[in-house]
N, C-alpha and C. Protein backbone atom coordinates (compact mmCIF):
# COMPACT_ATOMS: atom_id res chain seq x y z
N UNK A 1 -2.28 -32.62 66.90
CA UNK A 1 -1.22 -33.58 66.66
C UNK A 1 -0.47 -33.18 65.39
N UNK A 2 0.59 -33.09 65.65
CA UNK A 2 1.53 -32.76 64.43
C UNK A 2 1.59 -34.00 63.60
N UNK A 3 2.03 -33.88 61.99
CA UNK A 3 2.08 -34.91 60.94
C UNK A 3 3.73 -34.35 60.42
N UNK A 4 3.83 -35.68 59.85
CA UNK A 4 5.46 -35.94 59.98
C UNK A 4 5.28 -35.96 58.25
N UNK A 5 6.24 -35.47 57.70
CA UNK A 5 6.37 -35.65 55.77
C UNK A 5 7.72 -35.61 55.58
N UNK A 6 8.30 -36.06 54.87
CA UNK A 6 9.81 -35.96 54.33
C UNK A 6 9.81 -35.25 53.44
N UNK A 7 10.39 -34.15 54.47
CA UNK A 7 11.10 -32.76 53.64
C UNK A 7 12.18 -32.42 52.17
N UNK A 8 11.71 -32.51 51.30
CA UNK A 8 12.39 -32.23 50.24
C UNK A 8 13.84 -31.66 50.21
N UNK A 9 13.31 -30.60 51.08
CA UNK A 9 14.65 -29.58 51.26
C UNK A 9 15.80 -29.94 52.53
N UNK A 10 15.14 -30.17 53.79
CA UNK A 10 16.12 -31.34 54.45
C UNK A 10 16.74 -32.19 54.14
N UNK A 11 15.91 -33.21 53.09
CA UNK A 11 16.41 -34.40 52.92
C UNK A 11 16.08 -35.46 53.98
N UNK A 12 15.09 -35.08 54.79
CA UNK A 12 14.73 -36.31 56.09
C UNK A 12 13.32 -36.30 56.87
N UNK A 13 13.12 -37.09 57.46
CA UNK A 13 11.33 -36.99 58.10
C UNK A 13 11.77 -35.50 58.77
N UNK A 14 11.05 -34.89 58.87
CA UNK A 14 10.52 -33.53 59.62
C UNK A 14 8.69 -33.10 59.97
N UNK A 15 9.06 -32.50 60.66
CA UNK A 15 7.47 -31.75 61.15
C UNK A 15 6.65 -31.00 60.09
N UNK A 16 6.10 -31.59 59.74
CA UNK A 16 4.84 -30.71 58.64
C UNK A 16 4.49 -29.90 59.14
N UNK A 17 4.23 -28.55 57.77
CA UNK A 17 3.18 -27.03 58.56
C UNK A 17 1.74 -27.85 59.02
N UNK A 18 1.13 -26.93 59.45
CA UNK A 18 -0.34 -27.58 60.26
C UNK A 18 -0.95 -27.36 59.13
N UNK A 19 -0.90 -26.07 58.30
CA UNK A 19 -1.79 -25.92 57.07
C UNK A 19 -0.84 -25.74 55.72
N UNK A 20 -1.66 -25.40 54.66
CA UNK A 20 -0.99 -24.57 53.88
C UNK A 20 -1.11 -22.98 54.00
N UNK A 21 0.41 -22.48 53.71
CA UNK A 21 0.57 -21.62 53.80
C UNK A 21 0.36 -20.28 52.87
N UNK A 22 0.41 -20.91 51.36
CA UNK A 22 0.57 -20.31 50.20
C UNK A 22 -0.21 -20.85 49.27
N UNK A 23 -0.82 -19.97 48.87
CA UNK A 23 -1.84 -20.40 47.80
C UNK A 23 -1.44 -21.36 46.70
N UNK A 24 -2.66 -21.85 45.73
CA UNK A 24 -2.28 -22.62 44.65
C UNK A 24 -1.62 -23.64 44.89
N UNK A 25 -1.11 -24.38 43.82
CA UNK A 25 -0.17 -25.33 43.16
C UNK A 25 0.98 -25.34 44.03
N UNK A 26 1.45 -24.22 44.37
CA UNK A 26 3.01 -23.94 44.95
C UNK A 26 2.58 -24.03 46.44
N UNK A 27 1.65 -23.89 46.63
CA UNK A 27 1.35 -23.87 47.86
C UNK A 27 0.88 -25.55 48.50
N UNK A 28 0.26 -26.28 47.89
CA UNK A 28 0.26 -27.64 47.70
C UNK A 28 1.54 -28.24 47.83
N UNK A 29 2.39 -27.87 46.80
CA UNK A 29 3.48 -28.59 47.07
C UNK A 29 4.64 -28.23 48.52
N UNK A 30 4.43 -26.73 48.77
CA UNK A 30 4.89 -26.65 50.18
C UNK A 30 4.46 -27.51 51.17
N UNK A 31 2.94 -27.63 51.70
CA UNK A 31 2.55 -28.11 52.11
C UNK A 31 2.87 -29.55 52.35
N UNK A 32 2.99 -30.12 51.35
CA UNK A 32 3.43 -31.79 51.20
C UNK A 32 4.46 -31.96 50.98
N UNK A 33 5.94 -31.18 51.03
CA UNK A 33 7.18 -31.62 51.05
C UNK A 33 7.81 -30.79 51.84
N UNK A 34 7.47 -29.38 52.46
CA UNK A 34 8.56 -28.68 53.29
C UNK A 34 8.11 -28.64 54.36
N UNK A 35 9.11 -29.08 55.41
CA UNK A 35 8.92 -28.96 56.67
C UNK A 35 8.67 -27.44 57.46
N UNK A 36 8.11 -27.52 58.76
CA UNK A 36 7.96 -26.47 59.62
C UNK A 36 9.66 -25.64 59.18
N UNK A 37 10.78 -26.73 59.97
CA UNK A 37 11.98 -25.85 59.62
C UNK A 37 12.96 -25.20 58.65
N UNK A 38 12.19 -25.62 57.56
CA UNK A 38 12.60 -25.51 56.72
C UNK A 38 11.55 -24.22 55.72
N UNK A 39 10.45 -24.14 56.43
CA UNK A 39 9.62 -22.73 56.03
C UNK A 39 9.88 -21.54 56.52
N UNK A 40 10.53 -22.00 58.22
CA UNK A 40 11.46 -20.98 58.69
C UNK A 40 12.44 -20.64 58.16
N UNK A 41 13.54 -21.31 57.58
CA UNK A 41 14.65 -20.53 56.92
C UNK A 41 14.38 -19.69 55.74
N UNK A 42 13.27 -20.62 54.74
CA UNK A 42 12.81 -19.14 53.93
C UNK A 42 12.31 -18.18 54.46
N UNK A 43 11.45 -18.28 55.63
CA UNK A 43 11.27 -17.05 55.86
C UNK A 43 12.06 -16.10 56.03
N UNK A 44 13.47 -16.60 57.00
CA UNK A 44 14.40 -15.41 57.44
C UNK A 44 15.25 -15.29 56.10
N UNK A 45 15.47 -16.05 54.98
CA UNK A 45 15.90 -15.29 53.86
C UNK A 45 14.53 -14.59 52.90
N UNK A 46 13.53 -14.97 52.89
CA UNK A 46 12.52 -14.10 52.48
C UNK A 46 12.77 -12.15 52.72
N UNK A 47 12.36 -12.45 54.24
CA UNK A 47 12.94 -10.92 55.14
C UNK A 47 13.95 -10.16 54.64
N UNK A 48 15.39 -10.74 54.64
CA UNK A 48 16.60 -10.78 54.20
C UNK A 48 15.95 -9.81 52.48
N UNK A 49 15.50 -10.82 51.88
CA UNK A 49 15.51 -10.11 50.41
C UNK A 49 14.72 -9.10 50.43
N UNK A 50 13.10 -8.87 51.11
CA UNK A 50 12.26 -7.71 51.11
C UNK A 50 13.20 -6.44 51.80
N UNK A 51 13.97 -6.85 52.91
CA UNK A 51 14.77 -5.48 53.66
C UNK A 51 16.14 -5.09 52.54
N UNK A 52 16.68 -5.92 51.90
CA UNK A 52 17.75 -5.62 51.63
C UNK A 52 17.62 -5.14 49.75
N UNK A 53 16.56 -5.51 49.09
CA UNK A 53 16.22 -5.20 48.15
C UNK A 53 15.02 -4.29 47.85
N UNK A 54 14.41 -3.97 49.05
CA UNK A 54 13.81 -2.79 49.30
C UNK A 54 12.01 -3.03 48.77
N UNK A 55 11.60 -4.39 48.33
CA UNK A 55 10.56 -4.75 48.10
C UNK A 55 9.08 -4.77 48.87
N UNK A 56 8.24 -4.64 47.93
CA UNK A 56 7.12 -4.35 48.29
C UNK A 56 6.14 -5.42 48.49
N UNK A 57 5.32 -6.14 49.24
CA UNK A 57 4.69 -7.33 49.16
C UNK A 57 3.25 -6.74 48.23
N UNK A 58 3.07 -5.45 48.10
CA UNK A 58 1.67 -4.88 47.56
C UNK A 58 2.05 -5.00 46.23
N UNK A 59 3.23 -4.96 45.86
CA UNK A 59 3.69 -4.73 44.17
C UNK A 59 3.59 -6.18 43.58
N UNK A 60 2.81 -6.75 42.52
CA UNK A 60 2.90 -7.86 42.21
C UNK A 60 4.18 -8.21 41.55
N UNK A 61 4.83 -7.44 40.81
CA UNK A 61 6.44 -7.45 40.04
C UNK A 61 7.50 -8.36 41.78
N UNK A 62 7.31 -7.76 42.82
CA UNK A 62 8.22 -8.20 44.06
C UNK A 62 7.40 -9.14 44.26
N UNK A 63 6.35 -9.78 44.52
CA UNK A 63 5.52 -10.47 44.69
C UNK A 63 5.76 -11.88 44.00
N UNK A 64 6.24 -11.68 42.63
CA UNK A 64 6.30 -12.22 41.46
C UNK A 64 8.03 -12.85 41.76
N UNK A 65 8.85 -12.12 42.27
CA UNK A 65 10.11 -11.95 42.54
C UNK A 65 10.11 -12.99 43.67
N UNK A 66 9.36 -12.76 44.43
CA UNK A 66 9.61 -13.38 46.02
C UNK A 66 9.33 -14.93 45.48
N UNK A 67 8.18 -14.94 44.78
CA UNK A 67 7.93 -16.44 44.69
C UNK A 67 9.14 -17.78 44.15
N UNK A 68 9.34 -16.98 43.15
CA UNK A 68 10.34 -17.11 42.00
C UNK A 68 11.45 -17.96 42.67
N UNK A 69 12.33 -16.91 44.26
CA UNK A 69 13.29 -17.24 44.49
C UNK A 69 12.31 -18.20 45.51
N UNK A 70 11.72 -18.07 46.15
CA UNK A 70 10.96 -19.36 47.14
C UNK A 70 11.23 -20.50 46.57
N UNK A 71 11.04 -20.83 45.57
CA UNK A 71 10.94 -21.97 44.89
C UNK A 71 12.29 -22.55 43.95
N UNK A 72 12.87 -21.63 43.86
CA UNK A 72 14.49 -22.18 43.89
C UNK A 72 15.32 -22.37 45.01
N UNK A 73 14.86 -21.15 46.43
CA UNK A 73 15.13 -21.79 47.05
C UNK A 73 15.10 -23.31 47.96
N UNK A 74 13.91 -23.41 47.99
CA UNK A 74 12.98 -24.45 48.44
C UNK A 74 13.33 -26.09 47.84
N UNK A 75 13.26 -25.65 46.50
CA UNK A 75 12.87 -27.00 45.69
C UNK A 75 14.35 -27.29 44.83
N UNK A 76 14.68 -26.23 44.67
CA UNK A 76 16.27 -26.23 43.23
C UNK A 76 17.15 -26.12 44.38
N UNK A 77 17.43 -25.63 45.81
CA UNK A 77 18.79 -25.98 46.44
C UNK A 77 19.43 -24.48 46.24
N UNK A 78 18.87 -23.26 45.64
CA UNK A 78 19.45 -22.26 45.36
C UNK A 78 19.64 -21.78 46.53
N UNK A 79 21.12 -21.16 46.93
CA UNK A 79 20.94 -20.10 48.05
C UNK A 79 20.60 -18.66 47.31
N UNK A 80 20.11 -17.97 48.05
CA UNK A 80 19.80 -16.51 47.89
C UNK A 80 20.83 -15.74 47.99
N UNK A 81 21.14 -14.93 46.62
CA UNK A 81 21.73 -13.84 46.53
C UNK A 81 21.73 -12.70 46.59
N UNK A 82 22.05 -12.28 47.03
CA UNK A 82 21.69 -10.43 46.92
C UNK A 82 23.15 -9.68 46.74
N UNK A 83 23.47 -9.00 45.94
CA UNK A 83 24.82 -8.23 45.36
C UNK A 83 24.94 -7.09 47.00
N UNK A 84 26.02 -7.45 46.65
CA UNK A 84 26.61 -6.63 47.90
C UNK A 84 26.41 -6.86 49.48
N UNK A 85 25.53 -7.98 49.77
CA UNK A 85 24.75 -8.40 50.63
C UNK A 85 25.86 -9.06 51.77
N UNK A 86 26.62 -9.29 52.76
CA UNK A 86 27.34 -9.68 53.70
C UNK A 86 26.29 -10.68 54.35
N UNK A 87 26.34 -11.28 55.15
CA UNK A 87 25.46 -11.92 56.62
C UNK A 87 26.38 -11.73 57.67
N UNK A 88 25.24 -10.84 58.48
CA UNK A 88 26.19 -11.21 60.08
C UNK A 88 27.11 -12.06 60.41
N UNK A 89 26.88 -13.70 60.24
CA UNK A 89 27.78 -14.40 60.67
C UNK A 89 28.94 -14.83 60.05
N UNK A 90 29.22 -14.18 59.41
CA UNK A 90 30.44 -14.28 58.25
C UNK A 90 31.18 -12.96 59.06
């Protein structure tokens, strides 16, 4: 049975992950404020930054990087930048 939480980053009831996803503190708070769809869009800008900035998930420095923007994205409303970066649908 899925559990319902009001998504921070939506702004509205949404579908909770089944677990946590991410360790620690940060991972707690994913858990209890971001929705399923809304873990999906970081993910596909996650992707976005490891392919287009050429990062390593083994390197703790990108590691360190990835989190960083997770959580501005997530919680601060930041969109993700990347210099020189286009999106398909533009």
């Amino acid at each position: 049975m899925s559990r319902t939480i009001f998504c921070t980053f939506l702004q509205r009831e949404a579908e909770g992950l089944d677990f946590q996803l991410y360790p620690g503190e940060i991972g707690k708070r994913i858990f209890n404020q971001i929705s399923k769809e809304a873990w999906e869009q970081w993910m596909s800008k996650q992707t976005i930054l490891i392919n287009e900035k050429k990062l390593s998930t083994m390197n703790p420095e990108d590691r360190k990087l990835l989190e960083q923007e997770m959580v501005k994205f997530l919680f601060e409303g930041q969109e993700i930048h990347i210099e020189g970066y286009t999106s398909p649908e533009k």
